[in-house]
C-alpha atoms as a PDB file:
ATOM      1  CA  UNK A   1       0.000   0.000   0.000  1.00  0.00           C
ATOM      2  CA  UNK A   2       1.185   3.682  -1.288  1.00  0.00           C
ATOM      3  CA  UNK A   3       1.886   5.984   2.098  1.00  0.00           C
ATOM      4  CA  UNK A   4       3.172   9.159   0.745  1.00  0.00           C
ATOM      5  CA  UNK A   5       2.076  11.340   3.336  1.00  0.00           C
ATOM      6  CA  UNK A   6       1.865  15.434   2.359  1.00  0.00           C
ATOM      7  CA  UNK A   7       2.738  18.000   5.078  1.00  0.00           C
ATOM      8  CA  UNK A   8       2.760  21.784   5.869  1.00  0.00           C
ATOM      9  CA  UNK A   9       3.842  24.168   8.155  1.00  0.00           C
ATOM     10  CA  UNK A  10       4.526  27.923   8.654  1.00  0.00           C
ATOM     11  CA  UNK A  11       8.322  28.474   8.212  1.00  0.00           C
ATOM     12  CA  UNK A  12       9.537  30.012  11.769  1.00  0.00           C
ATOM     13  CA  UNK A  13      11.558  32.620  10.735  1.00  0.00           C
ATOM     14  CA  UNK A  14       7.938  34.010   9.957  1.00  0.00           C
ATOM     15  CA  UNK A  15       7.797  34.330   6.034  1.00  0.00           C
ATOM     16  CA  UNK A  16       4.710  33.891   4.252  1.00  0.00           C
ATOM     17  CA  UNK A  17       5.811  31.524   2.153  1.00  0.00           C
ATOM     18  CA  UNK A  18       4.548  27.994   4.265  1.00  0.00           C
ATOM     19  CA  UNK A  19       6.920  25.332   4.244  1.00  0.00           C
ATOM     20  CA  UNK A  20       5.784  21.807   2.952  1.00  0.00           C
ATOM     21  CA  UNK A  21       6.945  18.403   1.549  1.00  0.00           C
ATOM     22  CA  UNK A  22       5.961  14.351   1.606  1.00  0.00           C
ATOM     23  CA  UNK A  23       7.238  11.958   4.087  1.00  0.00           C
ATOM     24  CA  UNK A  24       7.435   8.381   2.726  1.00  0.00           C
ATOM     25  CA  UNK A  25       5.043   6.087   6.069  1.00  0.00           C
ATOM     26  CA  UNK A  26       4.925   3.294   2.783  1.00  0.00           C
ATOM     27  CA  UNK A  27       4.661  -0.341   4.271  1.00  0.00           C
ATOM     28  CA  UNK A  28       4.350  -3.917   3.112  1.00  0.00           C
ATOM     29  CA  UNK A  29       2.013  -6.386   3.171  1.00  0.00           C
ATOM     30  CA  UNK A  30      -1.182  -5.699   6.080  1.00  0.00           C
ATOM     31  CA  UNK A  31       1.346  -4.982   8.944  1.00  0.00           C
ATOM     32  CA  UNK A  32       0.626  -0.869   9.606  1.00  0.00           C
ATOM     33  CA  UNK A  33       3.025  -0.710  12.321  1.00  0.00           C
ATOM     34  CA  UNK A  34       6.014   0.016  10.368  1.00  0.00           C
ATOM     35  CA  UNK A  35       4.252   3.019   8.549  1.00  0.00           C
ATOM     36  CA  UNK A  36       3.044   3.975  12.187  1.00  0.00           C
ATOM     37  CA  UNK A  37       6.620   4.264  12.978  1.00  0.00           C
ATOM     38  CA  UNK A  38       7.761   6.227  10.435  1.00  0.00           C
ATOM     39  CA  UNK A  39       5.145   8.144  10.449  1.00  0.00           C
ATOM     40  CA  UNK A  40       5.744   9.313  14.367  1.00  0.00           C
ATOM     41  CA  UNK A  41       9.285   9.458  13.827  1.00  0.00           C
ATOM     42  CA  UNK A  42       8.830  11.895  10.841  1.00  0.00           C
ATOM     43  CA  UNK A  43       6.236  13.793  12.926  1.00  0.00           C
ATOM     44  CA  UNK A  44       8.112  13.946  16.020  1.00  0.00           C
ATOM     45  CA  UNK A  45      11.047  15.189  14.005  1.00  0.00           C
ATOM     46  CA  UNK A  46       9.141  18.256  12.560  1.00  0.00           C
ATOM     47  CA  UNK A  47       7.456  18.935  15.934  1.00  0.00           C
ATOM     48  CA  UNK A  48      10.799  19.258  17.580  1.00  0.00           C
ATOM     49  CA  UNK A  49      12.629  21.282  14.602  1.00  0.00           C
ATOM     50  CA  UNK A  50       9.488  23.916  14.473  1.00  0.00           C
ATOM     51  CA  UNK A  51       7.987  24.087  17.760  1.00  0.00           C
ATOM     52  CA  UNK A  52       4.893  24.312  16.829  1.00  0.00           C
ATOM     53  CA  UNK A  53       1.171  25.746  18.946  1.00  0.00           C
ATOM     54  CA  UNK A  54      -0.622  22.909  17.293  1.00  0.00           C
ATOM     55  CA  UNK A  55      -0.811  20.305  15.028  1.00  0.00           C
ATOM     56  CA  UNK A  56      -3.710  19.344  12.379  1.00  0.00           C
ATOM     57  CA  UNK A  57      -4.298  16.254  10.337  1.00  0.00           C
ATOM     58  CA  UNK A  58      -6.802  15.286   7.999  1.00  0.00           C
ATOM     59  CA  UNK A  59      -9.606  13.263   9.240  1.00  0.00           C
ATOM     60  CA  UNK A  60     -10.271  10.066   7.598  1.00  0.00           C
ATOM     61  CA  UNK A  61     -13.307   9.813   5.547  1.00  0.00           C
ATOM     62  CA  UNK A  62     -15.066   6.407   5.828  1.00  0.00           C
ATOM     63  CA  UNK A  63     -15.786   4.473   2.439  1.00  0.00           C
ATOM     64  CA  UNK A  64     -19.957   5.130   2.658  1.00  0.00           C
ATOM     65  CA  UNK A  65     -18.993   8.443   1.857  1.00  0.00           C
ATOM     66  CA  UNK A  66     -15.941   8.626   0.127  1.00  0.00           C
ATOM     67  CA  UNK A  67     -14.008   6.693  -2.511  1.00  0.00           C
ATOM     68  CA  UNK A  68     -10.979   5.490   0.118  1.00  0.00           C
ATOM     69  CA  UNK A  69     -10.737   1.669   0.576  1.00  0.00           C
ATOM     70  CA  UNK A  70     -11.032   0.120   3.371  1.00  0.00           C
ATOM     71  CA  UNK A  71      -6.960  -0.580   3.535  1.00  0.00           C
ATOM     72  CA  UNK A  72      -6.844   2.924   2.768  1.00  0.00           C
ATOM     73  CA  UNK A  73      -9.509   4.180   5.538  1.00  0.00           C
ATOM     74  CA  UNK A  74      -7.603   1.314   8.858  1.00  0.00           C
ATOM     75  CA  UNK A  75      -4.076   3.354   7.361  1.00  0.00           C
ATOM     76  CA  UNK A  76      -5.730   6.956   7.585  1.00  0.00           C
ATOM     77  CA  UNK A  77      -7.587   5.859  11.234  1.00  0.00           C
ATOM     78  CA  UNK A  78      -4.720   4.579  12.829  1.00  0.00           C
ATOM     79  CA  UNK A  79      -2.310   7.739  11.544  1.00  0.00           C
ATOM     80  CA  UNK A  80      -4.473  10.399  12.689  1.00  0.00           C
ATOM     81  CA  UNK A  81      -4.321   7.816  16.219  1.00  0.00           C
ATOM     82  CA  UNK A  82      -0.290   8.340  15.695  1.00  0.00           C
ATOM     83  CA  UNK A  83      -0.838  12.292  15.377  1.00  0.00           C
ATOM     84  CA  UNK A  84      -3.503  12.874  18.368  1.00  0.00           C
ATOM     85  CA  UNK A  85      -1.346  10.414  20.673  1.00  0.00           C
ATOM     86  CA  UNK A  86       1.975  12.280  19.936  1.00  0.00           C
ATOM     87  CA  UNK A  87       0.276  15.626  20.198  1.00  0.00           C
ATOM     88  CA  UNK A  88      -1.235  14.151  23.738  1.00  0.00           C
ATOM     89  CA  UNK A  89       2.791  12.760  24.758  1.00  0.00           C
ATOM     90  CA  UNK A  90       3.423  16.486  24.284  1.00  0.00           C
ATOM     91  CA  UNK A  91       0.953  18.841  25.476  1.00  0.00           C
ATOM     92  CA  UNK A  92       0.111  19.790  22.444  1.00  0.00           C
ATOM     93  CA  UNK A  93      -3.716  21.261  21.033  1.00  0.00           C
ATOM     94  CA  UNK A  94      -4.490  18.708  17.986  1.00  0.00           C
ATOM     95  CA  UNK A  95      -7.328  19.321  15.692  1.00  0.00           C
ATOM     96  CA  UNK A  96      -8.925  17.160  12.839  1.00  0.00           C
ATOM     97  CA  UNK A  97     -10.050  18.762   9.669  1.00  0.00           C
ATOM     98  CA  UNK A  98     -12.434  17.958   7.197  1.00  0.00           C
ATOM     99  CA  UNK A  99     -10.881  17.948   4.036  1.00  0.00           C
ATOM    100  CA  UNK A 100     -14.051  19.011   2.154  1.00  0.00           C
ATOM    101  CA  UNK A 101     -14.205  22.006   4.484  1.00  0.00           C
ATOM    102  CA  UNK A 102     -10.565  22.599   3.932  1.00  0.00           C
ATOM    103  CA  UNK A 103     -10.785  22.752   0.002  1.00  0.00           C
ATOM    104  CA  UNK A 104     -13.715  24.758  -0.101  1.00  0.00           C
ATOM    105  CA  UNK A 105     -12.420  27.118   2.562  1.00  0.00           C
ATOM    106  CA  UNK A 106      -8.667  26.984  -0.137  1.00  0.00           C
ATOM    107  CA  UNK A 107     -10.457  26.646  -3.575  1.00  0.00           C
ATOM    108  CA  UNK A 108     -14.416  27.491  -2.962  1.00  0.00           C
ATOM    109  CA  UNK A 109     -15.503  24.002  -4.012  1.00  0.00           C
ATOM    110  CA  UNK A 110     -15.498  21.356  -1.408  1.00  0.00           C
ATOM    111  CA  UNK A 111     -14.765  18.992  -4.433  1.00  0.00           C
ATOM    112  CA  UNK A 112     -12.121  20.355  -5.602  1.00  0.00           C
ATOM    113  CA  UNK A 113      -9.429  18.174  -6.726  1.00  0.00           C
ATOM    114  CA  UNK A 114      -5.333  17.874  -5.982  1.00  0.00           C
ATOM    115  CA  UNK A 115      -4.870  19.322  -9.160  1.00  0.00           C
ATOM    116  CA  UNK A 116      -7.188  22.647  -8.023  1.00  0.00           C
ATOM    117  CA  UNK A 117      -5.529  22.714  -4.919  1.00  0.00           C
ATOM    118  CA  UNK A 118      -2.033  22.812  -6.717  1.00  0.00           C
ATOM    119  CA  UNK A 119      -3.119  25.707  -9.053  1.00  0.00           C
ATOM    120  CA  UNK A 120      -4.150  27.602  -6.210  1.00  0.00           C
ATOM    121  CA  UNK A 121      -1.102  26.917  -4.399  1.00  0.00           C
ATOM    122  CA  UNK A 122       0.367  28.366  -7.548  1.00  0.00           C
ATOM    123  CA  UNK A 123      -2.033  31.323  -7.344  1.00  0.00           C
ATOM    124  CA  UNK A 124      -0.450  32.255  -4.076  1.00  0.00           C
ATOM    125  CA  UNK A 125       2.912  32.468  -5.021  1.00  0.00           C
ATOM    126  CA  UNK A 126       3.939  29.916  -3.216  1.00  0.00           C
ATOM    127  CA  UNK A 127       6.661  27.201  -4.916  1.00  0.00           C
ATOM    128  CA  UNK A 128       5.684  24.106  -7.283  1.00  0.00           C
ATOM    129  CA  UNK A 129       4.772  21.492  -4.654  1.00  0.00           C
ATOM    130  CA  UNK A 130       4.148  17.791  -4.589  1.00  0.00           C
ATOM    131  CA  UNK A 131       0.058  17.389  -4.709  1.00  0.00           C
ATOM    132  CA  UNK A 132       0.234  15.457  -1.687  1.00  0.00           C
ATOM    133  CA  UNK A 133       1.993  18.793   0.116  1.00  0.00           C
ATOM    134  CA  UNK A 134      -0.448  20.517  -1.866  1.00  0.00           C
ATOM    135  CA  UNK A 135      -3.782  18.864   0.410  1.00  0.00           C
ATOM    136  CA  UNK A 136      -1.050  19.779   3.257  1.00  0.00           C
ATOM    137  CA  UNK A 137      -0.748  23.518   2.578  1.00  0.00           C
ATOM    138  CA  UNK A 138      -5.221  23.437   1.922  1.00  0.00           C
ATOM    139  CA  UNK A 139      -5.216  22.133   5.299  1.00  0.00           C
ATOM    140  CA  UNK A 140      -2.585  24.468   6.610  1.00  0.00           C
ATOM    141  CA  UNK A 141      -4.707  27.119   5.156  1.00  0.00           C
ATOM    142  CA  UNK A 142      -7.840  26.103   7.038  1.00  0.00           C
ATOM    143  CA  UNK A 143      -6.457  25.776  10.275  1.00  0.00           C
ATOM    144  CA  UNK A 144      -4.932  28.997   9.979  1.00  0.00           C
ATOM    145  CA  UNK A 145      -8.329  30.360   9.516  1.00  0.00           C
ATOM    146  CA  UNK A 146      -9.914  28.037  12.389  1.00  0.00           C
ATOM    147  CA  UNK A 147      -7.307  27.797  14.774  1.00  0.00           C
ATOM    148  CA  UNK A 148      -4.845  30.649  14.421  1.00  0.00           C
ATOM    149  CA  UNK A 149      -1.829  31.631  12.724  1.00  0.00           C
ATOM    150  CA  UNK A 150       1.212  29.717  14.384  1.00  0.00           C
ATOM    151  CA  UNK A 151       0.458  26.079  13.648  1.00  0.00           C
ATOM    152  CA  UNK A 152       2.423  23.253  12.161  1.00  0.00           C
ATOM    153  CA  UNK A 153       1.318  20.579   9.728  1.00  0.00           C
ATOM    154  CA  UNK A 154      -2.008  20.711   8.084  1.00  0.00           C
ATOM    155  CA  UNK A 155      -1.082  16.995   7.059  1.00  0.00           C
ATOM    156  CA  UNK A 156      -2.812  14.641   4.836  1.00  0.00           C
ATOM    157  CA  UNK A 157      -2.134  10.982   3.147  1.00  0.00           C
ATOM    158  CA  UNK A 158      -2.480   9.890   0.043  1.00  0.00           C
END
């Protein structure tokens, strides 16, 4: 199963350009605890290097609604577990965010698509992302919105 994972976060020296990039939480087979681990090391990493107020994630959408498998949906579940138990290890505010609200909050259309999200991205002047980082820096935008201005990775899977 695929687990490139897009994140965001302001840059601390305060510019408005957001930084954001893809950590690789890929894993083999239906063992999840590798990705877990990479996953919460990569997090833990970024939490430490930009001291962030708070940390987002994208909330899993179950299959009734959406089109994520159910592989897909266990993966999501038990990352956004990783990211509101690290956040809890920490003392750290953590928020989920609808991704729907996040692209129409970003775009205007809840149903907006990676590529939307990218040309908006674009719109902003900000640099020529992955589209995974991309859904990251729509999330980032959201929380910003919801949550405040000094946050750390709006973060999504793919």
């Amino acid at each position: 199963m695929g687990g490139i994972t897009g994140w965001a976060a302001d840059h601390p020296d305060g510019s408005t350009v957001p930084l954001a990039g893809i950590w690789d939480c890929s894993h083999e087979g239906q063992k999840l605890g590798p990705a877990y681990a990479k996953f919460e090391g990569s997090l833990i990493t970024a939490i430490r290097r930009l001291n962030p107020a708070y940390l987002c994630y994208e909330a899993a959408i179950t299959p009734i609604w959406g089109k994520t498998s159910m592989a897909a949906n266990r993966k999501l579940l038990g990352m956004g577990a990783v990211a509101e138990l690290t956040a809890a290890r920490l003392g750290m505010p953590c928020y989920d965010v609808h991704l729907g609200s996040a692209r129409k909050h970003f775009t205007g259309n809840a149903r907006s698509q990676k590529s939307d999200i990218w040309h908006q991205c674009k719109l902003n002047g900000w640099p020529d992302f992955d589209l995974n980082a991309c859904d990251a820096l729509c999330v980032l935008a959201y929380a910003r919105a919801c949550f405040g201005t000094h946050q750390i990775l709006g973060k999504t899977f793919a």
